[in-house]
Protein backbone atom coordinates (compact mmCIF):
# COMPACT_ATOMS: atom_id res chain seq x y z
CA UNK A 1 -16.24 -21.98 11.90
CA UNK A 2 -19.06 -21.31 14.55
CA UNK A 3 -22.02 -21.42 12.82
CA UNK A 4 -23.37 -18.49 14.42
CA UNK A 5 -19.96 -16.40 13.30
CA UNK A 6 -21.06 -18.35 9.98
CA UNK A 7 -24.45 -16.82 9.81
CA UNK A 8 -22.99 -12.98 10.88
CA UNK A 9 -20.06 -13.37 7.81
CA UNK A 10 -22.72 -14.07 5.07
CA UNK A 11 -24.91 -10.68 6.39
CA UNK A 12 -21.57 -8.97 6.03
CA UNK A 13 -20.75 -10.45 3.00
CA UNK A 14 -24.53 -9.43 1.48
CA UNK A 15 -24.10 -6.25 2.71
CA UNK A 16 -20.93 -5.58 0.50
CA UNK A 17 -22.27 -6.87 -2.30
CA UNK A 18 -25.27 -4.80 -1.73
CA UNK A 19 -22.87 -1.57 -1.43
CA UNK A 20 -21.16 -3.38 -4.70
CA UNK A 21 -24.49 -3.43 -6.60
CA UNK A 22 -25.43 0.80 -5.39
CA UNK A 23 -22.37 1.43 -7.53
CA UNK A 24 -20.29 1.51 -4.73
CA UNK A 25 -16.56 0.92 -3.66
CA UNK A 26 -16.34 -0.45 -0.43
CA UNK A 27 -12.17 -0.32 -0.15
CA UNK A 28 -11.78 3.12 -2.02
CA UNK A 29 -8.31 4.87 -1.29
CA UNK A 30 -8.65 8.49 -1.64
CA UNK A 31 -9.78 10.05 2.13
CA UNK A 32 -7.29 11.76 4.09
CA UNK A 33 -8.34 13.01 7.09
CA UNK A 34 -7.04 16.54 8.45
CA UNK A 35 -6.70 15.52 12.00
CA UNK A 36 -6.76 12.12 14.69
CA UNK A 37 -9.19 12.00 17.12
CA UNK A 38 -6.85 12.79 19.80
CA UNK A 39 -6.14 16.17 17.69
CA UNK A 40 -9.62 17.28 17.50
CA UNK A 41 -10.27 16.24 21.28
CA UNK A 42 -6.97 18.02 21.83
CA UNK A 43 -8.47 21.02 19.96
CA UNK A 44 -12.02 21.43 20.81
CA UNK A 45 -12.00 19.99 24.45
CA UNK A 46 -11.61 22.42 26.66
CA UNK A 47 -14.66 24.81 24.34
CA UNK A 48 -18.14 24.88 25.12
CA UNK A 49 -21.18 24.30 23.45
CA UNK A 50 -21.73 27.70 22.47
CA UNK A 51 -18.09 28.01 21.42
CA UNK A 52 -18.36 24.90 19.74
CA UNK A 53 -21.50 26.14 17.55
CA UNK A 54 -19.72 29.04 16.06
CA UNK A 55 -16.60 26.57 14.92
CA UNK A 56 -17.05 26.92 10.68
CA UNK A 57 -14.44 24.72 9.62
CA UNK A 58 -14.68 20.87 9.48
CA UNK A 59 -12.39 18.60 10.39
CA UNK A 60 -12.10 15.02 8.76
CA UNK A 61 -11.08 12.02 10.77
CA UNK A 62 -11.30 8.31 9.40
CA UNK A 63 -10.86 5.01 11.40
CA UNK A 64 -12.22 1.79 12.57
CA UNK A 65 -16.07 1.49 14.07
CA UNK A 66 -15.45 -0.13 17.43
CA UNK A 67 -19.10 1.06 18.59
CA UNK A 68 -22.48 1.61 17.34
CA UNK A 69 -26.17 2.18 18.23
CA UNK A 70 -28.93 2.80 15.37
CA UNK A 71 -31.76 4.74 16.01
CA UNK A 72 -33.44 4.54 13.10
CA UNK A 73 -32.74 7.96 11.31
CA UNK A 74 -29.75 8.87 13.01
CA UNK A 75 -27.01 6.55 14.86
CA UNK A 76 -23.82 7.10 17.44
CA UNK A 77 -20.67 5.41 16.64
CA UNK A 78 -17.54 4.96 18.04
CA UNK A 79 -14.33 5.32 15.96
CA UNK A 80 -10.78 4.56 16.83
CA UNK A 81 -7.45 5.48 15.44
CA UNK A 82 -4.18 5.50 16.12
CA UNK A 83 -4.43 8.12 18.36
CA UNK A 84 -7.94 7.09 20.64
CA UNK A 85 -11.42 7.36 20.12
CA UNK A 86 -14.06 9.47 19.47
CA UNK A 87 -17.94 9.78 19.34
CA UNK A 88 -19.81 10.31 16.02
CA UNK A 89 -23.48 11.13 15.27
CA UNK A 90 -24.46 10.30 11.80
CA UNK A 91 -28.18 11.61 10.86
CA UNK A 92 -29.89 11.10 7.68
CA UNK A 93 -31.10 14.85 7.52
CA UNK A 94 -27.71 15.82 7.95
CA UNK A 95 -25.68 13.42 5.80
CA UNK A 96 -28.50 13.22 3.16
CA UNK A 97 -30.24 10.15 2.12
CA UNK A 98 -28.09 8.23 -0.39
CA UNK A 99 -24.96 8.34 1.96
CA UNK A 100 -26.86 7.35 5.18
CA UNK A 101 -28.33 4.13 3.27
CA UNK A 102 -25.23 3.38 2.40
CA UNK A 103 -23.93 4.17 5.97
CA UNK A 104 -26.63 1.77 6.90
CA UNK A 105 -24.45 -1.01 5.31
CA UNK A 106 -21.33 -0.40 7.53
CA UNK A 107 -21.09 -2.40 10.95
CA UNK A 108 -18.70 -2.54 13.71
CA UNK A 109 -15.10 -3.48 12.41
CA UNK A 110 -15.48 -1.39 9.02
CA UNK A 111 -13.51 1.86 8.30
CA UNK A 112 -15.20 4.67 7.71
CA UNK A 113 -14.13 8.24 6.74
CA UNK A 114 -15.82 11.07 8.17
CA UNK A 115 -16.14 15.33 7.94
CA UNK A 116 -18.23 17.21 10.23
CA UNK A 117 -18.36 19.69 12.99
CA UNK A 118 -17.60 19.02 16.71
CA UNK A 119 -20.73 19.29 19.04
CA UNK A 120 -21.59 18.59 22.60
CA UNK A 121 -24.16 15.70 23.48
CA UNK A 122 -26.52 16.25 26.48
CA UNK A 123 -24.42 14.03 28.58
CA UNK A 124 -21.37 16.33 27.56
CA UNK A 125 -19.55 14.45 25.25
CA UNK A 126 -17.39 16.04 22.85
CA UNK A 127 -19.04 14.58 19.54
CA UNK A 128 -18.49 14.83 15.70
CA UNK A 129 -21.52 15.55 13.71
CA UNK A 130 -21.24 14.35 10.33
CA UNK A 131 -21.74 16.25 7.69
CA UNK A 132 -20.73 13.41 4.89
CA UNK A 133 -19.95 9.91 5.64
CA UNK A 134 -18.34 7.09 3.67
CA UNK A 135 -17.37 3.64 4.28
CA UNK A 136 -13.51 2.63 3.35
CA UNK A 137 -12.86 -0.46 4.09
CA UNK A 138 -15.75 -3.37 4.49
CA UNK A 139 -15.11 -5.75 7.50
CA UNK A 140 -16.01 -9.51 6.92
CA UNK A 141 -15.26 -11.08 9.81
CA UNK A 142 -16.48 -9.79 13.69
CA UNK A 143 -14.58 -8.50 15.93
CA UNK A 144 -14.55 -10.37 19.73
CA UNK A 145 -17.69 -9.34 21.44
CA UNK A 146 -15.56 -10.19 24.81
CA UNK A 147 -11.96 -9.83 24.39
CA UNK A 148 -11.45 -9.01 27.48
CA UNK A 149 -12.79 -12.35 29.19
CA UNK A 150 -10.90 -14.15 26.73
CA UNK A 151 -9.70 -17.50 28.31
CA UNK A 152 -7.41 -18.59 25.52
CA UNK A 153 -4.42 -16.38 25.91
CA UNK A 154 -2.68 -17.69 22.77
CA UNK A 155 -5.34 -16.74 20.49
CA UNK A 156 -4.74 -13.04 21.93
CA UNK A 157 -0.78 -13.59 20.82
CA UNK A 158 -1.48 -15.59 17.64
CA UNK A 159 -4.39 -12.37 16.46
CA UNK A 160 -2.58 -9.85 18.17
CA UNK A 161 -4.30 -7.05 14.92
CA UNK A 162 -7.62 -8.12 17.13
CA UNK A 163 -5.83 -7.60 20.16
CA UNK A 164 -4.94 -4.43 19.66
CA UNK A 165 -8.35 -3.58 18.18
CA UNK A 166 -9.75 -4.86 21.73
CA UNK A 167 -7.23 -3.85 24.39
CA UNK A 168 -6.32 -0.07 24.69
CA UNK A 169 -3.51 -1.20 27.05
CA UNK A 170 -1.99 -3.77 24.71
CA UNK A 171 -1.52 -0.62 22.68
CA UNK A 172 -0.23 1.77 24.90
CA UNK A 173 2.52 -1.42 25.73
CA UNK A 174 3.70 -1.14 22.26
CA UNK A 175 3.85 2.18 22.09
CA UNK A 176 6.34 2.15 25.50
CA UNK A 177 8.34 -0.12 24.07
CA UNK A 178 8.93 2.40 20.95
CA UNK A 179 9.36 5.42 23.35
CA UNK A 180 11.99 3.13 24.77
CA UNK A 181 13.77 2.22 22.21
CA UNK A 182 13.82 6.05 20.84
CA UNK A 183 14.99 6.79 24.25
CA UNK A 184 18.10 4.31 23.88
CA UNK A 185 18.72 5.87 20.52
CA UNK A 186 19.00 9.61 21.70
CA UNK A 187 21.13 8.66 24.99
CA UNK A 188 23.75 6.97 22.81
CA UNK A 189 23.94 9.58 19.94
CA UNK A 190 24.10 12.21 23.08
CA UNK A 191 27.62 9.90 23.99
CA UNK A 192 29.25 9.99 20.61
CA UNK A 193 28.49 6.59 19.98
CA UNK A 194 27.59 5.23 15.76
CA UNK A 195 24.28 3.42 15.11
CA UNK A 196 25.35 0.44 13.06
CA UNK A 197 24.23 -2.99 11.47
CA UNK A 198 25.76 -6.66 11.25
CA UNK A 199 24.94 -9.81 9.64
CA UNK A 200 21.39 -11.33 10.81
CA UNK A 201 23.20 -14.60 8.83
CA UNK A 202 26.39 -15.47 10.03
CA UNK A 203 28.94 -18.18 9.37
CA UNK A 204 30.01 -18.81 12.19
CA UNK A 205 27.77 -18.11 15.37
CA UNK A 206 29.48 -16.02 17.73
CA UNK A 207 29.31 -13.38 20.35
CA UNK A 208 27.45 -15.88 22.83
CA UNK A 209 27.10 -19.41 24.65
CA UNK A 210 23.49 -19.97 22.82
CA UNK A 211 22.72 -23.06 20.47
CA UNK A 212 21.78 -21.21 16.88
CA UNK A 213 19.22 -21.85 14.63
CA UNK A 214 20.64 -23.53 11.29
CA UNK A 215 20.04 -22.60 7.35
CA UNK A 216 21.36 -22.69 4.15
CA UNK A 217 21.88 -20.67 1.05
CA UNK A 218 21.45 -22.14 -1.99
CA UNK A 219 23.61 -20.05 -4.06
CA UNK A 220 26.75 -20.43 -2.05
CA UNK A 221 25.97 -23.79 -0.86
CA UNK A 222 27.54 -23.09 2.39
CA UNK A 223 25.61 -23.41 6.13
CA UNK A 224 25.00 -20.72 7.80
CA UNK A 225 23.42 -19.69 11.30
CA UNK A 226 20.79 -16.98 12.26
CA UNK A 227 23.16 -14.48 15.12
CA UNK A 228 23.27 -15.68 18.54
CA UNK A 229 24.98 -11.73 19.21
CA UNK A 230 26.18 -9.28 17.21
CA UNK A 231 29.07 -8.85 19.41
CA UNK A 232 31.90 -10.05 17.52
CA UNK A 233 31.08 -7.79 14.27
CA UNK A 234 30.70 -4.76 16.77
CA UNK A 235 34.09 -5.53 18.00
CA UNK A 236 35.92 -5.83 14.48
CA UNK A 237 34.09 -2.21 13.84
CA UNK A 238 36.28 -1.52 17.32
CA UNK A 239 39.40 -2.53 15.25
CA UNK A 240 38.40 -0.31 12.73
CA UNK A 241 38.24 2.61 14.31
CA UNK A 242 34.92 3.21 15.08
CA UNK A 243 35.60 3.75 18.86
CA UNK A 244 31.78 4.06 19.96
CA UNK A 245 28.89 1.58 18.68
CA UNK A 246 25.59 0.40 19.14
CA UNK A 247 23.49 -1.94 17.66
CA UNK A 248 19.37 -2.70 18.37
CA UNK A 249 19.83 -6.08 16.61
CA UNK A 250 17.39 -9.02 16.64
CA UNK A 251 18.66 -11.64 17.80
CA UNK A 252 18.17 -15.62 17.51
CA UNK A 253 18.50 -18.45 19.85
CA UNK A 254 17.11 -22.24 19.44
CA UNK A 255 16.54 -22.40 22.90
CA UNK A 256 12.76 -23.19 25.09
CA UNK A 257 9.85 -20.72 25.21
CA UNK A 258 8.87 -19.43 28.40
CA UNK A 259 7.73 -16.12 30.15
CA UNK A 260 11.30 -14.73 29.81
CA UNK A 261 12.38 -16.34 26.70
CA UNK A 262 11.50 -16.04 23.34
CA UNK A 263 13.55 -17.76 20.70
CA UNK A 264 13.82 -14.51 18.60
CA UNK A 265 14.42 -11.28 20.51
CA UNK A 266 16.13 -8.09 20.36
CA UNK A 267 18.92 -6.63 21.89
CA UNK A 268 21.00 -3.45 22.45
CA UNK A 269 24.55 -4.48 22.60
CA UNK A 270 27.39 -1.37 22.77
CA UNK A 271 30.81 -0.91 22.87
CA UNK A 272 33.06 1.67 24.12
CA UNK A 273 36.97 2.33 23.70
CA UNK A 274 39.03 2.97 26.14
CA UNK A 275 36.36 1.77 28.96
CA UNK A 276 36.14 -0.56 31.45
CA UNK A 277 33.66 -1.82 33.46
CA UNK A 278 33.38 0.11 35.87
CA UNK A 279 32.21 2.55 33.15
CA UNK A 280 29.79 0.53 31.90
CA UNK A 281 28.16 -0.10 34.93
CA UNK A 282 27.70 3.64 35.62
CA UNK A 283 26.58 3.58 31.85
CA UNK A 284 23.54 1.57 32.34
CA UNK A 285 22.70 2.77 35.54
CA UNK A 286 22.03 6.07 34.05
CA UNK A 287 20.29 4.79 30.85
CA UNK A 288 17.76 2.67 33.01
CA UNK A 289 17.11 5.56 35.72
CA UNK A 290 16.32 7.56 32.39
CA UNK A 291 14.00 5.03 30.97
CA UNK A 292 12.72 5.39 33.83
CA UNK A 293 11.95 8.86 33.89
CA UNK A 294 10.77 9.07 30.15
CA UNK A 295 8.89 5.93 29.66
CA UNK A 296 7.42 4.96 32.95
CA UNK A 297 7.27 8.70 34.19
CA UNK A 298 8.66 7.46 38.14
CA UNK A 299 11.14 5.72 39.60
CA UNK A 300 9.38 2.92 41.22
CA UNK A 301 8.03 0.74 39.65
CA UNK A 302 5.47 -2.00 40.60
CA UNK A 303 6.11 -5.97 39.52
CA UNK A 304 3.84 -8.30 40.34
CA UNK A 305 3.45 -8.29 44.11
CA UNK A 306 7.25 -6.49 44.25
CA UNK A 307 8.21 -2.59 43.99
CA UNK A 308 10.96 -1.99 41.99
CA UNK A 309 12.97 1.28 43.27
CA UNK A 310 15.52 2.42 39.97
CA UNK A 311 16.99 5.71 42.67
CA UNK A 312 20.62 5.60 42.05
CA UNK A 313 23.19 3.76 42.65
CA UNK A 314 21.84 0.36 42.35
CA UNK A 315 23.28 -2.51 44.81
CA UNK A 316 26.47 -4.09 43.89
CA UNK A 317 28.16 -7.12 45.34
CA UNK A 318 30.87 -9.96 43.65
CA UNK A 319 29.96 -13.40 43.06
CA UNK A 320 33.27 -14.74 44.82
CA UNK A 321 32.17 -12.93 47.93
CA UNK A 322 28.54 -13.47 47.59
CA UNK A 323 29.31 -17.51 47.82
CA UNK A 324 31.31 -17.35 50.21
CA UNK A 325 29.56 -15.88 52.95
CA UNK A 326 26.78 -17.78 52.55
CA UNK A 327 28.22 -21.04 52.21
CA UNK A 328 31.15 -20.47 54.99
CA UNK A 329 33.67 -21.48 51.99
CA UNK A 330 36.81 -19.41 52.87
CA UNK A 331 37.16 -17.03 50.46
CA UNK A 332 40.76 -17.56 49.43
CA UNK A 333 39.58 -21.30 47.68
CA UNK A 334 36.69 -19.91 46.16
CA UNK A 335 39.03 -17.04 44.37
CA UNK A 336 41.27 -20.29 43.44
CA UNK A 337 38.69 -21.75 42.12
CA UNK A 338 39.55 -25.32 43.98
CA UNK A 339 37.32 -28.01 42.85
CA UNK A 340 36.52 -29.56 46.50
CA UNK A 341 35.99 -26.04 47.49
CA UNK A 342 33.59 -25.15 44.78
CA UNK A 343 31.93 -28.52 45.43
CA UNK A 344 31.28 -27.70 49.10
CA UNK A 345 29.57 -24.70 48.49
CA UNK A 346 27.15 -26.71 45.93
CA UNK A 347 26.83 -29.08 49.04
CA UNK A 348 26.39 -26.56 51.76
CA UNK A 349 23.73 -24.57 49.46
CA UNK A 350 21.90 -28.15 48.32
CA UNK A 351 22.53 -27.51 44.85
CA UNK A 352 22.13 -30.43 43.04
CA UNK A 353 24.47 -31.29 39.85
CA UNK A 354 22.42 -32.62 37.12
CA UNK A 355 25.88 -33.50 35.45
CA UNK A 356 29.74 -34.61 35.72
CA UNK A 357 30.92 -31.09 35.63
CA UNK A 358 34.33 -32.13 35.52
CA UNK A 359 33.78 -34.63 32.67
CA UNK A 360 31.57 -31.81 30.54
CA UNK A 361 33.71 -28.83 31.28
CA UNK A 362 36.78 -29.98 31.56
CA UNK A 363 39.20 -27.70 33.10
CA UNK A 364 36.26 -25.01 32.95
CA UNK A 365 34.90 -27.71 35.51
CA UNK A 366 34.98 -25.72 39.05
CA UNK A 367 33.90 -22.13 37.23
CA UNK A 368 30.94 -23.42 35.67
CA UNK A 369 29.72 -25.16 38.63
CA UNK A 370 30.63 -22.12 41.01
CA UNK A 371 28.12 -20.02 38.32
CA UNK A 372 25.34 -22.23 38.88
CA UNK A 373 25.24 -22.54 42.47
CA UNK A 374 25.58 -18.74 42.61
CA UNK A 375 22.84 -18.64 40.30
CA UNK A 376 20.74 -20.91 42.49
CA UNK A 377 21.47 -18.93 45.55
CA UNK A 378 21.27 -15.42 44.37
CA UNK A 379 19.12 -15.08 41.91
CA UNK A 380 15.48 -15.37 43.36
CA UNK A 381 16.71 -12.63 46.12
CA UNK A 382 17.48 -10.35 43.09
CA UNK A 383 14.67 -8.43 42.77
CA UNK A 384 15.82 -4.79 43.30
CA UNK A 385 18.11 -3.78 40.42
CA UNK A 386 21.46 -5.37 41.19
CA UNK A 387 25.02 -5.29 39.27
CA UNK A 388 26.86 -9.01 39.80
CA UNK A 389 30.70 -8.55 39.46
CA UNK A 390 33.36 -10.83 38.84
CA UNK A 391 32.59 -13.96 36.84
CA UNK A 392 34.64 -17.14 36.51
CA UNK A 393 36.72 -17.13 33.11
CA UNK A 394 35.64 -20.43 32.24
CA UNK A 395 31.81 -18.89 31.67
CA UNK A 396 33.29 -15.43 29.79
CA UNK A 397 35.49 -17.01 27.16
CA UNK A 398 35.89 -13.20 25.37
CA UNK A 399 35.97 -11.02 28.53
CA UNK A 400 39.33 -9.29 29.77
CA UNK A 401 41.07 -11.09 33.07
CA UNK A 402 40.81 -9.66 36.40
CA UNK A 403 44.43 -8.32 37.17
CA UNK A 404 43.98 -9.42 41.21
CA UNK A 405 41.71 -12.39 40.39
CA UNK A 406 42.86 -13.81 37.31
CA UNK A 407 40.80 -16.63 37.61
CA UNK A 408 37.64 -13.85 37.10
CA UNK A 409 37.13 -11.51 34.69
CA UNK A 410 36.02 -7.89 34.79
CA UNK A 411 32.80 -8.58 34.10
CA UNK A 412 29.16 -7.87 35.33
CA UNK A 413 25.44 -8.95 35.18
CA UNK A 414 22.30 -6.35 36.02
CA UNK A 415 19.46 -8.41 37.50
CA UNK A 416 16.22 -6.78 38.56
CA UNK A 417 12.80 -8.79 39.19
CA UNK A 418 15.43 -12.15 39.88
CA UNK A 419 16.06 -11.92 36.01
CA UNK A 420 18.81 -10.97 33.85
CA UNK A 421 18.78 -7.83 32.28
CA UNK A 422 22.03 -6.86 31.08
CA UNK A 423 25.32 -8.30 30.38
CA UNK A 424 28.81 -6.64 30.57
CA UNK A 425 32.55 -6.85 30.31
CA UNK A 426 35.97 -5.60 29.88
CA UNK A 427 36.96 -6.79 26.49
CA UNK A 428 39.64 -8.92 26.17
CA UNK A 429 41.54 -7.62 23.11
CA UNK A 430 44.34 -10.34 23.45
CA UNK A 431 44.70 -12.25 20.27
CA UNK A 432 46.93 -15.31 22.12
CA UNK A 433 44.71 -15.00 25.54
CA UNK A 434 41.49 -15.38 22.67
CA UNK A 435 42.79 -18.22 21.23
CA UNK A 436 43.53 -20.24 23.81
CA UNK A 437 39.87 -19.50 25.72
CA UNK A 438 38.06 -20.71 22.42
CA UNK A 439 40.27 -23.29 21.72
CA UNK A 440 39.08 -24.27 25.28
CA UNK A 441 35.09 -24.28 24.05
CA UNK A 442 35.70 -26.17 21.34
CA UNK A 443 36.76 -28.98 23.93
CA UNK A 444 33.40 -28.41 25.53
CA UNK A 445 31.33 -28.41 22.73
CA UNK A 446 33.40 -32.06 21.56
CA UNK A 447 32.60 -33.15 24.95
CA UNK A 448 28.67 -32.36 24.52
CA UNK A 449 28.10 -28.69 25.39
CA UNK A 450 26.31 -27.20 22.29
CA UNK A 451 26.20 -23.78 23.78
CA UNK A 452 29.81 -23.45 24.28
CA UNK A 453 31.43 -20.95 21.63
CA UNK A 454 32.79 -21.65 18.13
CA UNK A 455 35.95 -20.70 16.60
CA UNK A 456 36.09 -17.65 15.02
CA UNK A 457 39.18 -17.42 13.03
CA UNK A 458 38.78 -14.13 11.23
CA UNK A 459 37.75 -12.62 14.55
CA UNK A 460 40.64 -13.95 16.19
CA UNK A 461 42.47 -12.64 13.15
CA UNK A 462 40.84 -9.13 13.77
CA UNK A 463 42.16 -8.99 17.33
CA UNK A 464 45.98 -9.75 15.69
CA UNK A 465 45.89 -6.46 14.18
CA UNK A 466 44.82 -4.82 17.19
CA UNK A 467 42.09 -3.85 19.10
CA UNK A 468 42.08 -0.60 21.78
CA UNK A 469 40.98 -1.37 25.37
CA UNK A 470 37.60 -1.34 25.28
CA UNK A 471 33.90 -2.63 27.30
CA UNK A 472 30.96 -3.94 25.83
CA UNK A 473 27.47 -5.00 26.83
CA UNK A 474 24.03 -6.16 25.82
CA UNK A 475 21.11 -5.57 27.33
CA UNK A 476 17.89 -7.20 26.70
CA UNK A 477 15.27 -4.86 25.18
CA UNK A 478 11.92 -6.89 25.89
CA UNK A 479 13.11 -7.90 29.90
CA UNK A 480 13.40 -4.27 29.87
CA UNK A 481 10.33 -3.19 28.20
CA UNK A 482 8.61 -5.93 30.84
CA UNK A 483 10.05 -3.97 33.19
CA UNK A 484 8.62 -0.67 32.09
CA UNK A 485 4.75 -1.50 31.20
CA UNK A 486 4.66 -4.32 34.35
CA UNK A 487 4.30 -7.57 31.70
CA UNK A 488 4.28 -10.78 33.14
CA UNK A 489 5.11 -12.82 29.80
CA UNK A 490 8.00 -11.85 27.62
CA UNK A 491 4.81 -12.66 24.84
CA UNK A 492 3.11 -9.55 26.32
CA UNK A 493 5.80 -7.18 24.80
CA UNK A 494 7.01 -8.77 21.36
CA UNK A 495 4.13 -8.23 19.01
CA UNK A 496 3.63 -11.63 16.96
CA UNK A 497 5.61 -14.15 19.56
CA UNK A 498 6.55 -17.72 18.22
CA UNK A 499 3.72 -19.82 18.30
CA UNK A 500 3.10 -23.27 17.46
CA UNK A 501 1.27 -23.38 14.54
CA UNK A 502 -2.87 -23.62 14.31
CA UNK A 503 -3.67 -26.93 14.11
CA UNK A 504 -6.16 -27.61 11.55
């Protein structure tokens, strides 16, 4: 420890014991205040002094001292709650003189519970003056003097309860993201559609091309894997009979850290019978354009250097298409997904294989590579909100064929800010057709692909009882919430990211 933070942490610690030897609790539990400080600035804000003189009844607010000047007999603090800040005057004359020595104790980072009358300073503040004071909960350790011109970003991340303490922004970030997920919940439950839960453990990990994280329960002795997607429990609740469902699950993924990826995450993933989609797409258009609305207040947004414009309806085009044009590959090869065509348009584009596609994939060979250079192309260009259509099957082993394409699937992905977003098919609710596409992973993950999807036998089982039509997606609740507060880091919107731990 710094040895001036050393020398601050024993004055602290004297000064409890001092509060210890008065007779003193410093961590009692039995305030409760009668309104937040945004109540009582709600309340008395708009009065004036004189008005503010002939207000009789107290109010009682507690919270953390973030502020605090001593004038000898009388001092100005600033407390914060969960609702803002406020000013306090404390005078001895007032509070009497047992509780302001004691008061004289607290510092900045204590709690402290307070009751007194609202006032107006000479500069106009709005101001409680304290009647009674008392200190609830005794800080040991300082708070950052300057948080803001903290270099080490990590340390904000790895003491995020001081980063909230610091940063009234970080706080109003987290409290977006819960307005957004609220949001989510009331436009599904408006559509009819059942709040469930599945398995965080699963036994086999399913629902997504993702390499899982690995445990194992004692009891049962049997491995197990933390969910990849909770997509193929949704879609035995399909078979069920629930016909509308939606999950906020989190989700895990042993996958790299970066500004977009965390290795645990959360997700809304839903699923509709009787859709396509076509109907998802119109789905999410109108739950982001409502986000929108709610939780950013407009509808363009700024990222970065970029403005993002959520106005309906959002740009559209097909992968097939999209490739072709740009590459001059006719059209007809790409939809037949020839291999010399496919490798063309990796040529023509300058995308560079960093593998045998054709001896990892198999015959998923062409499709996989056709993804990739698409993904090379297109994505960086994405940055107003765009739906992607029609996806190779070899790359959506549990989405429904295209009836003109079969080669594709009805499927779609939402990019805005040249990021996915959102993920979305057509289920395919074909036992055989299932079968036969994850039989086909399992030849990709023998050949070296651990992403590629594992059997599911009693999901396949599921589907052989029968499964309506139906669409399903997943969208990605922290790109989103990104997208919403204007967070560069995927870190900036999960409150305790995965770290490496401290070394000692």
């Amino acid at each position: 420890m710094d040895p001036t933070v050393s020398d601050v942490v024993a004055v602290r610690r004297r000064k409890l014991d001092q509060l210890r030897a008065r007779g003193v609790d410093p961590y009692p539990n039995d305030f409760v205040p009668s309104a937040t400080t945004r109540e009582v600035r709600e309340r008395f804000g708009g009065m004036s002094r004189e008005d503010l003189e002939r207000v009789g009844e107290p109010v009682r607010v507690a919270g953390r001292i973030v502020g605090l000047r001593d004038f000898g007999k009388a001092s100005f603090l600033h407390l914060l709650d969960r609702s803002g800040r406020i000013q306090v005057y404390v005078k001895r004359d007032a509070v009497g003189e047992t509780a302001f020595d004691e008061f004289r104790l607290a510092e900045v980072g204590d709690f402290i519970a307070i009751e007194g009358g609202p006032f107006r300073t000479k500069t106009d503040e709005l101001t409680i003056e304290a009647r009674s004071v008392r200190i609830l909960g005794k800080s040991l350790l300082p708070l950052p003097e300057k948080w803001h011109g903290l270099t080490d970003v990590e340390a904000r991340y790895r003491q995020r309860y001081l980063d909230l303490i610091a940063n009234e922004e970080v706080r109003e970030t987290f409290k977006a993201r819960a307005r957004l997920i609220s949001e989510i919940r009331s436009f599904f439950a408006e559509r009819d559609y059942l709040e469930v839960e599945t398995p965080t453990m699963q036994a086999v990990a399913g629902g997504a091309t993702a390499r899982p994280f690995v445990t194992h329960h004692n009891a049962l002795d049997i491995e197990l894997f933390l969910r990849v997607a909770p997509e193929l429990y949704l879609k035995r609740l399909l078979v069920g009979g629930f016909e509308r469902v939606f999950e906020i699950a989190r989700v895990f993924r042993n996958e790299g850290v970066s500004t977009r990826h965390n290795p645990e995450f959360t997700m809304l993933e839903f699923y509709q019978a009787y859709a396509t989609v076509d109907d998802l797409i119109q789905i999410t258009e109108d739950l982001l354009v409502r986000l929108a609305d709610r939780v950013a207040g407009k509808r363009q947004l700024v990222w970065g250097e970029q403005n993002l414009d959520f106005s309906p309806p959002f740009r559209r085009i097909c992968m097939p298409e999209y490739v072709a044009e740009r590459t001059g590959v006719p059209l007809e090869q790409i939809l037949r997904l020839e291999w010399d065509a496919v490798e063309k348009a990796a040529a023509v584009s300058s995308f560079k294989a960093a593998k045998d596609y054709r001896a990892y994939y198999g015959d998923g060979a062409a499709g996989n590579l056709l993804l990739d250079v698409f993904e090379a192309m297109a994505e960086p260009e994405m940055v107003q909100p765009t739906f992607v259509q029609q996806y190779p099957v070899a790359v959506s082993p549990l989405a429904r064929r295209n009836r003109a394409r079969p080669q594709f699937v009805d499927r779609f992905e939402l990019f805005i800010a040249a990021r996915e977003i959102a993920n979305g098919f057509s289920e395919l609710n074909d036992p055989v057709d299932q079968r036969a596409r994850l039989e086909e992973q399992l030849r990709s993950r023998a050949a070296g692909d651990e992403e590629a999807h594992q059997m599911d036998e009693d999901f396949v089982r599921a589907l052989e009882h029968g499964m309506p039509p139906a669409a399903g997606e997943g969208i990605g609740i922290d790109r989103l919430v990104m997208l919403y507060t204007a967070a560069p880091s995927i870190r900036d919107v999960i409150l305790f990211p995965l770290l490496r731990p401290e070394s000692r």
